[in-house]
Protein backbone atom coordinates (compact mmCIF):
# COMPACT_ATOMS: atom_id res chain seq x y z
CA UNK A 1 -99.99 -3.60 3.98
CA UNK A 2 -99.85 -0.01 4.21
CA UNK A 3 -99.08 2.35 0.84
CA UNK A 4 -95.15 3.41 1.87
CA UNK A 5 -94.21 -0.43 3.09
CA UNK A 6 -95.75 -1.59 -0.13
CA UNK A 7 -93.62 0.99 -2.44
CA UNK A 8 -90.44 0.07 -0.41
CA UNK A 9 -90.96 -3.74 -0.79
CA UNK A 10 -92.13 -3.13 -4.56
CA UNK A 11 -88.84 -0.57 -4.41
CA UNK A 12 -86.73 -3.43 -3.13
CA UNK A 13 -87.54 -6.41 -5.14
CA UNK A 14 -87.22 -4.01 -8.42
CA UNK A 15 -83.30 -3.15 -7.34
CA UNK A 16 -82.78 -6.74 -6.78
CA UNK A 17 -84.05 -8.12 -9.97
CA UNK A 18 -81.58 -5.30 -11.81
CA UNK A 19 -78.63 -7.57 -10.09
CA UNK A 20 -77.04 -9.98 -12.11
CA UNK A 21 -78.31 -13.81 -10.47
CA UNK A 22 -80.66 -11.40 -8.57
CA UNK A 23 -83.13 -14.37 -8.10
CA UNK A 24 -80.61 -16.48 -6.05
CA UNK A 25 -79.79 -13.44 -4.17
CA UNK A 26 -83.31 -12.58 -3.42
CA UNK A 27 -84.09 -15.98 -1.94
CA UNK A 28 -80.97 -15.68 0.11
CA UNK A 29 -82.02 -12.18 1.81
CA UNK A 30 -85.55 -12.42 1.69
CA UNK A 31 -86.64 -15.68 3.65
CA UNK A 32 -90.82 -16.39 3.77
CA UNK A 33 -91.40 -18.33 6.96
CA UNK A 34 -93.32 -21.22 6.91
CA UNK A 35 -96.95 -20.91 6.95
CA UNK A 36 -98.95 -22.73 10.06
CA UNK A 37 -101.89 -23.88 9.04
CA UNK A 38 -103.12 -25.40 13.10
CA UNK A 39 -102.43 -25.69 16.09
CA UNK A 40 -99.84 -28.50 16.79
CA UNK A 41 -99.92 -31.50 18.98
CA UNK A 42 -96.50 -32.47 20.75
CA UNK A 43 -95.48 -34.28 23.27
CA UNK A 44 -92.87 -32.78 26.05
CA UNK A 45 -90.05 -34.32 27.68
CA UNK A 46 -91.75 -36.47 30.58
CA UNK A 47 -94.24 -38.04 28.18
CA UNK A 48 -97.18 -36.18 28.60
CA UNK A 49 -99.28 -34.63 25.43
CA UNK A 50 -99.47 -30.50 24.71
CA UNK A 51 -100.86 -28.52 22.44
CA UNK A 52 -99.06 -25.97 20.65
CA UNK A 53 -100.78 -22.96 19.36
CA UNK A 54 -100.45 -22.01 15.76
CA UNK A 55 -99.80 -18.49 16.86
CA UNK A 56 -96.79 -19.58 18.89
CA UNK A 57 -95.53 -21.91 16.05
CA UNK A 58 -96.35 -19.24 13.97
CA UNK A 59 -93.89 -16.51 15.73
CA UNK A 60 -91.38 -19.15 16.38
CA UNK A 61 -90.99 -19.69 12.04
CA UNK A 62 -91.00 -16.11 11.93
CA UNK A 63 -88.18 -15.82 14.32
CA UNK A 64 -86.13 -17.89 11.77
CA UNK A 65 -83.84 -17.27 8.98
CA UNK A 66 -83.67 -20.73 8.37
CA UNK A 67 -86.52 -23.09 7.87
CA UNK A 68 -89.71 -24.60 10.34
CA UNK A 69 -90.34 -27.58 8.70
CA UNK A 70 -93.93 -29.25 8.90
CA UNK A 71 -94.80 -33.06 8.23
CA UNK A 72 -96.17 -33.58 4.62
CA UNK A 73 -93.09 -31.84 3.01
CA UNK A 74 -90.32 -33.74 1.56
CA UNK A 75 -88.41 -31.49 3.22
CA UNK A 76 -89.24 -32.48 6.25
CA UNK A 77 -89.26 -36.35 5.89
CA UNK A 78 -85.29 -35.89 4.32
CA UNK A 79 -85.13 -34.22 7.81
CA UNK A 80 -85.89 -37.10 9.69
CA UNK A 81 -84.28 -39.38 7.91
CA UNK A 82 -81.63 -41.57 10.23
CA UNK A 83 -79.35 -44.01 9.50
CA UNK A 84 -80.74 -47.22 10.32
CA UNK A 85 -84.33 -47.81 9.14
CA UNK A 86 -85.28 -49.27 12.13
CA UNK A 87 -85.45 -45.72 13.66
CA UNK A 88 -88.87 -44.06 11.74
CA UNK A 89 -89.64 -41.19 13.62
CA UNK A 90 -91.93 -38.25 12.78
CA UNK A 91 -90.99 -35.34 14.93
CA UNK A 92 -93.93 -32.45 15.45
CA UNK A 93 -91.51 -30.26 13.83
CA UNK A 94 -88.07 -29.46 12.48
CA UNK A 95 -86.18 -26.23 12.83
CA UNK A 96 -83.12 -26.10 9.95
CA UNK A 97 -81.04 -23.18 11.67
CA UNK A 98 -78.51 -21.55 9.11
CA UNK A 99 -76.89 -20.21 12.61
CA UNK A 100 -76.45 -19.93 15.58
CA UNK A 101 -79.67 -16.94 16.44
CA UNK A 102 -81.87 -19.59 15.05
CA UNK A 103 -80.47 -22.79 17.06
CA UNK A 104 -81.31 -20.16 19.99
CA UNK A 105 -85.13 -20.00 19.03
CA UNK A 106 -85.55 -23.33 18.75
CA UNK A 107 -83.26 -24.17 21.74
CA UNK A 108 -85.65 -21.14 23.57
CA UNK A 109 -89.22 -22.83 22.42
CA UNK A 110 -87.93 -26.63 23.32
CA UNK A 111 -87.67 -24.95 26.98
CA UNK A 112 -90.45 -22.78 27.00
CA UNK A 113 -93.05 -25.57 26.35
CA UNK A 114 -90.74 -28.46 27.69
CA UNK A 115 -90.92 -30.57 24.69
CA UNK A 116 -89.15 -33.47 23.90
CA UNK A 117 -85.81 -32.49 21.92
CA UNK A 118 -83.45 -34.15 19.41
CA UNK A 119 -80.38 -32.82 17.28
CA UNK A 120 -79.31 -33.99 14.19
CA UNK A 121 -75.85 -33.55 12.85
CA UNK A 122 -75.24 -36.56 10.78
CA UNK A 123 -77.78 -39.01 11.34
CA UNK A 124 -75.41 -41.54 12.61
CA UNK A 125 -77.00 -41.79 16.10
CA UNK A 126 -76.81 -45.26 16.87
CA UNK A 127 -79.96 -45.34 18.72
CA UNK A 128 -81.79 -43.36 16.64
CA UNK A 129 -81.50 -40.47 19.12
CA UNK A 130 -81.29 -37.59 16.68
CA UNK A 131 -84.75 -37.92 15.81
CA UNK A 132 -88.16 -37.93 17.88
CA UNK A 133 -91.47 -38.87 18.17
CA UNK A 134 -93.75 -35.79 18.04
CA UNK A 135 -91.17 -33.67 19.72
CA UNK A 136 -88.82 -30.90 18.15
CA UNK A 137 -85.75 -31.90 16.16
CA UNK A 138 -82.95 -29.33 15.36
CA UNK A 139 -81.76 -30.68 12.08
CA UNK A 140 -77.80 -29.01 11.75
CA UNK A 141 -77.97 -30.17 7.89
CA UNK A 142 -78.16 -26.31 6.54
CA UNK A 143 -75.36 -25.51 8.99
CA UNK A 144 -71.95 -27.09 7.50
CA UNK A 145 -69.03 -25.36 6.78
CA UNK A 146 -64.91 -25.78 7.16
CA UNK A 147 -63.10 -22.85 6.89
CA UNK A 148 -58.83 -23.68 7.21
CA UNK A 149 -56.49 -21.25 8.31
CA UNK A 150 -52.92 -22.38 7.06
CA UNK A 151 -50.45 -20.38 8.99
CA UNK A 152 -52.36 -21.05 12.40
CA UNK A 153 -52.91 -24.69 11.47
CA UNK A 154 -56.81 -24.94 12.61
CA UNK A 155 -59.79 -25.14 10.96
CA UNK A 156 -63.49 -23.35 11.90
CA UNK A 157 -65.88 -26.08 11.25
CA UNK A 158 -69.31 -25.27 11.73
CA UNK A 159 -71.45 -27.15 13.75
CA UNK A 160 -73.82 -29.58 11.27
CA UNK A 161 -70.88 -30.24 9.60
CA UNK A 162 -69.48 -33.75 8.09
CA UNK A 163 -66.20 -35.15 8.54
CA UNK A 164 -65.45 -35.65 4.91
CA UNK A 165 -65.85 -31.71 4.95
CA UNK A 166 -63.29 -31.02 7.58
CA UNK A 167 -60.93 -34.09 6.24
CA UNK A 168 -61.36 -32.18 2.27
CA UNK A 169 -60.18 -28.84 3.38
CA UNK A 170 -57.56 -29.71 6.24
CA UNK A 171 -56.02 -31.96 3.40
CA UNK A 172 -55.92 -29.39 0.52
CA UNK A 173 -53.34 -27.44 2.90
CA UNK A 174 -51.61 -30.66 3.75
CA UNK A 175 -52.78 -30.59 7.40
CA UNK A 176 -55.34 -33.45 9.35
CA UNK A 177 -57.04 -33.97 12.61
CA UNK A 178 -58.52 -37.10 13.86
CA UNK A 179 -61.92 -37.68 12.13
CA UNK A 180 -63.67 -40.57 12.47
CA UNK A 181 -64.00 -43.10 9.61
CA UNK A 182 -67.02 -42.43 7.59
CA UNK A 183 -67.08 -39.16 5.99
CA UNK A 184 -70.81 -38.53 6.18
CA UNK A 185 -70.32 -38.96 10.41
CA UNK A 186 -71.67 -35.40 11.56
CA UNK A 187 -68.81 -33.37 13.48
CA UNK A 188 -70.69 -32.78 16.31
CA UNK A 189 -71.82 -36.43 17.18
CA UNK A 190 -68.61 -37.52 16.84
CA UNK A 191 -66.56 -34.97 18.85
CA UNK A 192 -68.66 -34.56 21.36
CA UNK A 193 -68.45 -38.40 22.24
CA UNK A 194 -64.81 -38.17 22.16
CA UNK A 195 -64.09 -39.21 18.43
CA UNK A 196 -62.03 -41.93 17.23
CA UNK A 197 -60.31 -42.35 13.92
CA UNK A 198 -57.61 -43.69 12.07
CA UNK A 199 -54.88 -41.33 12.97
CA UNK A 200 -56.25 -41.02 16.74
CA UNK A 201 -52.92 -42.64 17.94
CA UNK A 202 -50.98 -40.57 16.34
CA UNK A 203 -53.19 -37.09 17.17
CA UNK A 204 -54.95 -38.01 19.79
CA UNK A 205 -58.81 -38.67 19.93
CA UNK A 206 -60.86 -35.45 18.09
CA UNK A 207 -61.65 -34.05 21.59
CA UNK A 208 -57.93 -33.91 22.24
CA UNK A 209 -57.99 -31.37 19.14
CA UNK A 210 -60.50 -29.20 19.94
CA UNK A 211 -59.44 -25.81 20.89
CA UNK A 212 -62.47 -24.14 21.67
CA UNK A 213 -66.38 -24.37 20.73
CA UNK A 214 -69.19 -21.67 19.96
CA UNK A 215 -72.50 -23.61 22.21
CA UNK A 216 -75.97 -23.01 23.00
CA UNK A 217 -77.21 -23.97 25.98
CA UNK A 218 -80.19 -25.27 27.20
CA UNK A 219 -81.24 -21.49 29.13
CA UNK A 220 -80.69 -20.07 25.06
CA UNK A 221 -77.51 -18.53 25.54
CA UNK A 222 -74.67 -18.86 23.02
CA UNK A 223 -71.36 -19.27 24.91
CA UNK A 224 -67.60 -19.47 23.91
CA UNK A 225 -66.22 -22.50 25.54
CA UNK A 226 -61.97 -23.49 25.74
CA UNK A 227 -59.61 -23.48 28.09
CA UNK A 228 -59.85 -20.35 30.09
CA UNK A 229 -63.57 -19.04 29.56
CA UNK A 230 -66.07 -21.21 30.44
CA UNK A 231 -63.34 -24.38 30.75
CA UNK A 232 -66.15 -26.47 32.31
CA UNK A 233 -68.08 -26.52 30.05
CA UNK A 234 -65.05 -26.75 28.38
CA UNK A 235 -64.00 -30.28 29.89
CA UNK A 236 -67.49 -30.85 29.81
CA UNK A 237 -68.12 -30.99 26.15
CA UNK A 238 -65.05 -33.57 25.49
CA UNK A 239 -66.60 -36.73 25.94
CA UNK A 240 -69.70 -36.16 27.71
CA UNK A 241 -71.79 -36.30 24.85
CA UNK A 242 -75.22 -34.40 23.73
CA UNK A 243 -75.86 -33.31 27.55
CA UNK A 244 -75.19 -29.52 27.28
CA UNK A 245 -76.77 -27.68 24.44
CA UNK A 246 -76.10 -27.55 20.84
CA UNK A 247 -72.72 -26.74 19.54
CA UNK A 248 -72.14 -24.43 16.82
CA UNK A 249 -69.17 -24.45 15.78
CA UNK A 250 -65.61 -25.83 16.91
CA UNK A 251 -62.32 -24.71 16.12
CA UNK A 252 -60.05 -27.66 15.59
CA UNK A 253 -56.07 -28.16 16.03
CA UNK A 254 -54.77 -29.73 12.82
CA UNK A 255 -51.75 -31.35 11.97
CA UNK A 256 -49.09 -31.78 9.45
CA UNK A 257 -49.23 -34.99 7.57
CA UNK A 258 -48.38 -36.38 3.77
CA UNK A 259 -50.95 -37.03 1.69
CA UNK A 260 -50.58 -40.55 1.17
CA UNK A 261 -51.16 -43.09 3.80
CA UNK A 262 -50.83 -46.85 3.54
CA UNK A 263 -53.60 -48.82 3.86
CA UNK A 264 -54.01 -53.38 4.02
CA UNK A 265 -55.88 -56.07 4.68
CA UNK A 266 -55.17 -59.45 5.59
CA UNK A 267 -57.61 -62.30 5.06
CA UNK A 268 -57.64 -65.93 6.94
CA UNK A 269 -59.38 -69.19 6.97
CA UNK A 270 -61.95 -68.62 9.67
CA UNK A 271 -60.69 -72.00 11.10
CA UNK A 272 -57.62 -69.71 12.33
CA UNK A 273 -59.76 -67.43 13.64
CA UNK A 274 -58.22 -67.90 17.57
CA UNK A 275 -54.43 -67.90 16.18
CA UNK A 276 -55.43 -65.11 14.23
CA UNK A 277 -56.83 -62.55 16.30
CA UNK A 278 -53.76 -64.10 19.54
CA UNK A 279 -51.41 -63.27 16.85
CA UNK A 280 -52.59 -59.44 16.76
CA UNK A 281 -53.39 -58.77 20.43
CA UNK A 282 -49.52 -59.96 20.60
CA UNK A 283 -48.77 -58.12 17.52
CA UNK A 284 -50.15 -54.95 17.84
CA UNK A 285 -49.44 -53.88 21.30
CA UNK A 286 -45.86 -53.30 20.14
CA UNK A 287 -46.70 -50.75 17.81
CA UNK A 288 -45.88 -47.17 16.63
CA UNK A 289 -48.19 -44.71 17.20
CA UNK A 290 -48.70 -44.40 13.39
CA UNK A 291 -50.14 -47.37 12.93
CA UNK A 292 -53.69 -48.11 13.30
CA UNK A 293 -54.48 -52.03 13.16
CA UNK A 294 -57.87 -53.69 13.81
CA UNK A 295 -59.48 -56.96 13.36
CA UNK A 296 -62.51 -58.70 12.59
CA UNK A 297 -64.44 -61.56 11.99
CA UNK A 298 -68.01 -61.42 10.48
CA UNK A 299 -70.13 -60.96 7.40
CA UNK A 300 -73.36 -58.54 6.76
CA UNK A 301 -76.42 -59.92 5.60
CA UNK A 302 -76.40 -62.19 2.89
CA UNK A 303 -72.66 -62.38 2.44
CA UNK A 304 -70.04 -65.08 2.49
CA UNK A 305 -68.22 -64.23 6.08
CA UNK A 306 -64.42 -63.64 6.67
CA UNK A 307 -61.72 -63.36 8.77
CA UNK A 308 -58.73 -60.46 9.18
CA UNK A 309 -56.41 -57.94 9.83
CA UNK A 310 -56.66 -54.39 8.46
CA UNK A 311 -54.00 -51.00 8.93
CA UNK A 312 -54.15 -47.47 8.25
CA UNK A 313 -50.42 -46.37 8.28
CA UNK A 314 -49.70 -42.64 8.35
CA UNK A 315 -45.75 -42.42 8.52
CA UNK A 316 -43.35 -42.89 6.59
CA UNK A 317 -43.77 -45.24 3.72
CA UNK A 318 -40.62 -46.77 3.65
CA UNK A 319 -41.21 -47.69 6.95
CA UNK A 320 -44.50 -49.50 6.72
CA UNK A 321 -42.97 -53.16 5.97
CA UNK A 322 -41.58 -53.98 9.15
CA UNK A 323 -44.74 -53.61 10.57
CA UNK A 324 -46.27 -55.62 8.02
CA UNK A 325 -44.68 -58.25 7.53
CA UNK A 326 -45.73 -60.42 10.40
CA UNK A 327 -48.89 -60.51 9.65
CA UNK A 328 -47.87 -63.53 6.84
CA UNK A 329 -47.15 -65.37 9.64
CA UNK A 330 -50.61 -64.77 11.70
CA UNK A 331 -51.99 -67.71 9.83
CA UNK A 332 -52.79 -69.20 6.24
CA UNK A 333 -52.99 -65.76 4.18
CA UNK A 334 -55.78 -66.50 1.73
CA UNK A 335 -55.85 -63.06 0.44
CA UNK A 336 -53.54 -59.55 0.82
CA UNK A 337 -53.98 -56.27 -0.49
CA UNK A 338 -51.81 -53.54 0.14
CA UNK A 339 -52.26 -49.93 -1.35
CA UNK A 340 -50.66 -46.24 -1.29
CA UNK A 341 -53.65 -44.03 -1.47
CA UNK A 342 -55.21 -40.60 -1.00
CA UNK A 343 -56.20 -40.24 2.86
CA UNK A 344 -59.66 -38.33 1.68
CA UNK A 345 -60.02 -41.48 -0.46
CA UNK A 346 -59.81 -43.37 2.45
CA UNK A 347 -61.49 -41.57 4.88
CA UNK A 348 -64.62 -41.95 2.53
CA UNK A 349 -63.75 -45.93 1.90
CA UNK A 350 -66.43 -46.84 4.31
CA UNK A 351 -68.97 -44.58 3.10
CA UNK A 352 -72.26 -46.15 2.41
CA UNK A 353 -73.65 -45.26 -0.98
CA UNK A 354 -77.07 -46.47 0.60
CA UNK A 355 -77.20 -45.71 4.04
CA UNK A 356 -80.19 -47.72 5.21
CA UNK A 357 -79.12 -51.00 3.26
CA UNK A 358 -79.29 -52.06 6.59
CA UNK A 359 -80.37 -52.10 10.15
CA UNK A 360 -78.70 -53.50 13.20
CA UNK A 361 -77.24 -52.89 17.22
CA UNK A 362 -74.22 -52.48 18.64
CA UNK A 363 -72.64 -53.56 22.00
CA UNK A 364 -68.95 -51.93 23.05
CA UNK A 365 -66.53 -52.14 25.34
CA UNK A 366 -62.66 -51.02 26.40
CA UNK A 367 -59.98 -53.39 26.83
CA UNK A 368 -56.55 -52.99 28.08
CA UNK A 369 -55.10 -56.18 26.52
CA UNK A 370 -56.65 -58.98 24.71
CA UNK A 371 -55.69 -61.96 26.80
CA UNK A 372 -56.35 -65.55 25.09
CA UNK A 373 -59.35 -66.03 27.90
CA UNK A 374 -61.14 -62.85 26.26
CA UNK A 375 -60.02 -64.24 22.66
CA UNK A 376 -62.24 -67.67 24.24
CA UNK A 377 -65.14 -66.15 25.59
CA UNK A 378 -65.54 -63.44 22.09
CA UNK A 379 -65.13 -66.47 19.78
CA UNK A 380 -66.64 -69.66 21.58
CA UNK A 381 -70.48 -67.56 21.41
CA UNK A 382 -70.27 -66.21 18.14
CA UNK A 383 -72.86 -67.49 15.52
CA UNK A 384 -73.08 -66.48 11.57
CA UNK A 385 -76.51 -66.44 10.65
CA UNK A 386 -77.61 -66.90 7.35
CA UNK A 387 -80.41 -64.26 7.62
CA UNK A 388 -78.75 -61.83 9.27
CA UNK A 389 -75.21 -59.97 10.00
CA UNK A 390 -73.04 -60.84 12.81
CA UNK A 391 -69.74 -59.23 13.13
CA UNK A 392 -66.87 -58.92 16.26
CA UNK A 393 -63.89 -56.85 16.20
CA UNK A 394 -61.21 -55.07 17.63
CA UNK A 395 -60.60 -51.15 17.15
CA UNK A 396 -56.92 -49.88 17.89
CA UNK A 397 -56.65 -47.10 20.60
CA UNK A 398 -53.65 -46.31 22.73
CA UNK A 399 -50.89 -44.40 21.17
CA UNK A 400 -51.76 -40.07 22.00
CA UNK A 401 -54.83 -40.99 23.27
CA UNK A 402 -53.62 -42.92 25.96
CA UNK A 403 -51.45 -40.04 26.84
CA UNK A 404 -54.13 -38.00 27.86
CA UNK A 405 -54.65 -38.42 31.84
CA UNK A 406 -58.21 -39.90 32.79
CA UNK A 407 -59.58 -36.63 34.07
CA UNK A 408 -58.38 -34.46 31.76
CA UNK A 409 -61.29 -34.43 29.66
CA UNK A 410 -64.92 -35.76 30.21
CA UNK A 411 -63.91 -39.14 27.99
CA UNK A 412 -61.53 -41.49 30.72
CA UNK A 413 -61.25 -44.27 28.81
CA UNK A 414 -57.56 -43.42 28.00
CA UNK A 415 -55.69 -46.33 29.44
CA UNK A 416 -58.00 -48.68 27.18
CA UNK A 417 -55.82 -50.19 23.93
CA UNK A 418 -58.68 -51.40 22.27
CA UNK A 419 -62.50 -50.88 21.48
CA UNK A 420 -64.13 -54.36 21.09
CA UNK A 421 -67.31 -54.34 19.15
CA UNK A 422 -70.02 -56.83 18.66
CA UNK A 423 -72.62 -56.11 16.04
CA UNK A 424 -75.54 -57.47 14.35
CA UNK A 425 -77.39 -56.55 11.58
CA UNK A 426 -80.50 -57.51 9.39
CA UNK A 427 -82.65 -56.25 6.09
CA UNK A 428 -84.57 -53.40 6.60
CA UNK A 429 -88.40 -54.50 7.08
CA UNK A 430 -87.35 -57.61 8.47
CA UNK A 431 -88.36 -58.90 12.11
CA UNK A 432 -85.08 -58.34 14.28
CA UNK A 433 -86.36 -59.57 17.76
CA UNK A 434 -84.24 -62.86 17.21
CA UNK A 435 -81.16 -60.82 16.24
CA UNK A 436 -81.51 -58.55 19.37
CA UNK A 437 -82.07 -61.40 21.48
CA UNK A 438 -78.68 -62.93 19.64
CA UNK A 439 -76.20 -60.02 20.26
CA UNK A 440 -77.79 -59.36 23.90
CA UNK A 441 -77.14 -62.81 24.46
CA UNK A 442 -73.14 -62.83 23.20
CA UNK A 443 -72.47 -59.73 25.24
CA UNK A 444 -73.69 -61.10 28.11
CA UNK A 445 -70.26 -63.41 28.01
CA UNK A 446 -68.00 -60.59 26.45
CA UNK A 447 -69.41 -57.57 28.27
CA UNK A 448 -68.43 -58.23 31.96
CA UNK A 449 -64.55 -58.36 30.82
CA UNK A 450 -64.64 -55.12 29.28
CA UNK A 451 -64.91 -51.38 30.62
CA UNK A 452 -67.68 -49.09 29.69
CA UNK A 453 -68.96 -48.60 25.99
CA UNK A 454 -68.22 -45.38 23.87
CA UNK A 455 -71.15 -42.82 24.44
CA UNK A 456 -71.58 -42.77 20.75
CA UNK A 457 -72.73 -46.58 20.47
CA UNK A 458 -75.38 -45.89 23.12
CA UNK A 459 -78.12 -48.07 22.82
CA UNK A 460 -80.67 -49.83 25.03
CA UNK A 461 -77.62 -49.25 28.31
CA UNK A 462 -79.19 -49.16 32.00
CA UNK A 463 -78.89 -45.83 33.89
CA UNK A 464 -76.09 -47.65 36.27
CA UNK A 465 -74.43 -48.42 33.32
CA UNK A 466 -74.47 -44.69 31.40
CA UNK A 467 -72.97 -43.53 34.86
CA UNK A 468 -70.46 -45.87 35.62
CA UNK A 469 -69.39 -45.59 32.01
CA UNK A 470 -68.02 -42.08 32.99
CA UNK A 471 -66.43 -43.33 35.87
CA UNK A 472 -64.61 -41.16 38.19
CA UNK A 473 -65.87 -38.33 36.09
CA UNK A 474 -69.47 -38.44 36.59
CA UNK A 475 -69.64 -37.22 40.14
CA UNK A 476 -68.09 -33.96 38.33
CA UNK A 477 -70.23 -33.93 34.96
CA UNK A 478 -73.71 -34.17 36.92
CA UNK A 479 -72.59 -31.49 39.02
CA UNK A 480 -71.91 -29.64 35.35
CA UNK A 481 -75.09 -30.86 34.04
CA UNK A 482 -77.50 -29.78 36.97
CA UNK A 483 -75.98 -26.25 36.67
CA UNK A 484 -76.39 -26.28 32.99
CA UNK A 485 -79.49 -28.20 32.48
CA UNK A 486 -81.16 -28.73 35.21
CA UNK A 487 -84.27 -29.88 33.43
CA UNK A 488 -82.65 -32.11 31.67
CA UNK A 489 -83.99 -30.53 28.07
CA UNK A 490 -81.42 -32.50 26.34
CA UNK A 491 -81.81 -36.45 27.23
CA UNK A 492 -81.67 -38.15 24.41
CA UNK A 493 -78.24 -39.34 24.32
CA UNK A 494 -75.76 -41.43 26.59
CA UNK A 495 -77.74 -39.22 29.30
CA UNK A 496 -76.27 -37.67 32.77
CA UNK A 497 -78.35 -37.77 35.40
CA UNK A 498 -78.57 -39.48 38.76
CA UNK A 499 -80.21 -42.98 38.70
């Protein structure tokens, strides 16, 4: 270091340290890049092995103002960390972006040496997609923030973001959009599948509420996508998944709404369990677009299983009864619970306070009605296992989602009242071979009277079967997706490409 640089970095820190917390500001203006100590081996998208040189990896940390994260950091293994602990992946390195310039260097150096790529929002991925083998994974964790602006009733969220975040501002101003379920879901998984929730029938799905969105896209370029620039993209983005780039941050519409919602469950002998659930498809195709009413059967590992009927109900309370009150007739109620409570409380009700407690797969499908023949054919093949978790059940759609036409957005499942979902689950470390073999099995009965599966339960689906899932939108969203990414740099999701 030459004489002047060194007396206007000594000249620097010195004014800094006469600041008042001038050590956190310091780290927050001057960043140190990471160190490479090698070369790096990696593997690129087709499969085959390259070598990348420390040099490269070297300018590419230096490009940052966020973080290159190498393996034998802790760092880096919180990184990788997924979900389900049957997904152990050790990318070849981790880029933590703080924005969106450094999503556009990693985005950039993915392309430039074709490696395999995976983003991480959440973690949620249900096939362990946001993670790779000894490719690059963006990890979004360092880039979460929800910014609500009251008079124009939206709310910037940026892109790495967590529902509970968006659901914890929107609700301090009295305002909501549709937000999944589980608070630590990242934003951009969600949306970008299409995004159910509890209030999704009275809001619409969380692609219905998305106004516009900051992206980068696979040639490195950060584009503003909504309704009039860029409006493929645009359409694109709403329900056609991880395909297009990396988005950075989305401007939701939100929604008045009380505080309070109304929330129940139901329980049943499981010897009711066909009365039961032919007592809700009757039940709850009659209702209000505030009311959100599933049903389940099942148990998770080690657990005692059960049978019922749950509601999230986000009108008026006085109104709730009526709704309610049929459900004592179903069958024998051998339990109720019915409670008033915060709607952030309940948005974080099925949070998991150990995320990889457990391991499992997940089959979906759409339904338009529940006939008793479907009721049959979900029932007659289901097994609980003492070893592991097996669990069916009905999701409530409809209402403002169904409202949307078909082609309005990439997502076309609108006419669909109900998301069936069959799911098995086991201990982490154990052998699940058996379990797989199980649900693969059962869906092999349910599957072919259903529609699809939601993009964001991809697992283990055939090529035919990620197309036809799109339906009459595909034709359009590979057309998109060849013009956008016509290397295909991001494939690890509910990928579009031709078979």
């Amino acid at each position: 270091m030459d004489r002047r640089r060194f007396l206007r970095t000594s000249l620097s820190a010195a004014g800094l340290a006469a600041i008042p917390n001038a050590q956190a500001l310091a780290t927050s203006l001057l960043h140190t890049p990471t160190s490479v100590p090698s070369d790096i081996d990696a593997v690129r998208n087709d499969g085959s092995e390259v070598t990348l040189a420390k040099a490269a990896v070297q300018e590419l940390s230096d490009s940052l103002k966020g973080k290159l994260l190498l393996p034998g950091s802790q760092a880096f293994d919180d990184a990788r960390f997924l979900l389900m602990q049957r997904y152990d992946k050790y990318p070849a390195l981790v880029v933590q972006p703080t924005g969106a310039a450094d999503v556009q260097h990693a985005v950039n150096f993915a392309r430039e040496y074709s490696l395999l790529l995976a983003v991480k929002c959440g973690g949620h991925a249900a096939a362990g997609t946001s993670s790779c083998d000894h490719g690059l994974q963006i990890d979004l964790s360092q880039l979460r923030n929800a910014r609500v602006n009251r008079a124009a009733k939206t709310a910037r969220v940026a892109g790495g973001s967590l529902l509970g975040e968006l659901d914890y501002e929107a609700m301090a101003h009295g305002l909501v959009t549709t937000a999944g379920t589980v608070s630590h879901t990242g934003v951009g998984g969600l949306t970008l599948g299409g995004g159910f929730g509890r209030l999704g029938r009275r809001f619409g799905m969380t692609i219905d509420n998305v106004l516009e969105m900051d992206v980068v896209t696979p040639d490195g370029k950060l584009r503003r996508v909504d309704s009039q620039e860029n409006p493929d993209l645009y359409w694109a983005l709403r329900g056609g998944g991880g395909n297009f780039g990396v988005v950075t941050s989305f401007l939701f519409q939100l929604h008045e709404m009380q505080r309070n919602v109304v929330t129940g469950y139901f329980a049943y002998p499981l010897s009711e369990v066909k009365q039961v659930l032919r007592f809700y498809a009757e039940h709850s195709a009659g209702l209000p677009d505030e009311m959100n009413m599933g049903a389940g059967i099942g148990n998770r590992p080690g657990q005692e299983p059960s049978l019922g009927i749950y509601f999230t109900w986000c009108g008026d309370a006085n109104e709730v009864e009526k709704h309610v009150a049929p459900l004592r007739k179903a069958g024998t109620v051998v339990y109720e619970s019915i409670k008033t409570q915060d709607y952030v409380a309940v948005q974080r009700s099925g949070d998991s306070g150990d995320v990889r407690e457990f391991t499992g797969q997940m089959k979906s499908g759409f339904v338009n009605e529940i006939t008793d023949g479907f009721i049959d054919r979900l029932v007659d093949d289901f097994e609980i296992h003492p070893d592991r978790g097996t669990r069916i059940g009905f999701a409530h759609s409809g209402g403002a989602i169904s409202r949307v036409g078909r082609t309005e957005t990439a997502f076309s499942h609108r006419e669909a009242e109900y998301i069936v979902m069959s799911f098995v689950s086991w201990a982490p470390g154990a052998d699940g071979t058996e379990h797989i073999k199980y649900i693969n099995s059962h869906w092999s009965n349910v599957g072919p009277l259903t529609t699809g599966f939601y993009v964001n339960d991809y697992f283990d689906h055939t090529q035919e079967q990620v197309n036809q899932t799109y339906r009459e939108n595909f034709p359009r969203l590979l057309q998109i997706k060849k013009q956008y990414d016509p290397t295909n740099l991001f494939r690890l999701n509910a990928n579009i490409r031709a078979s």
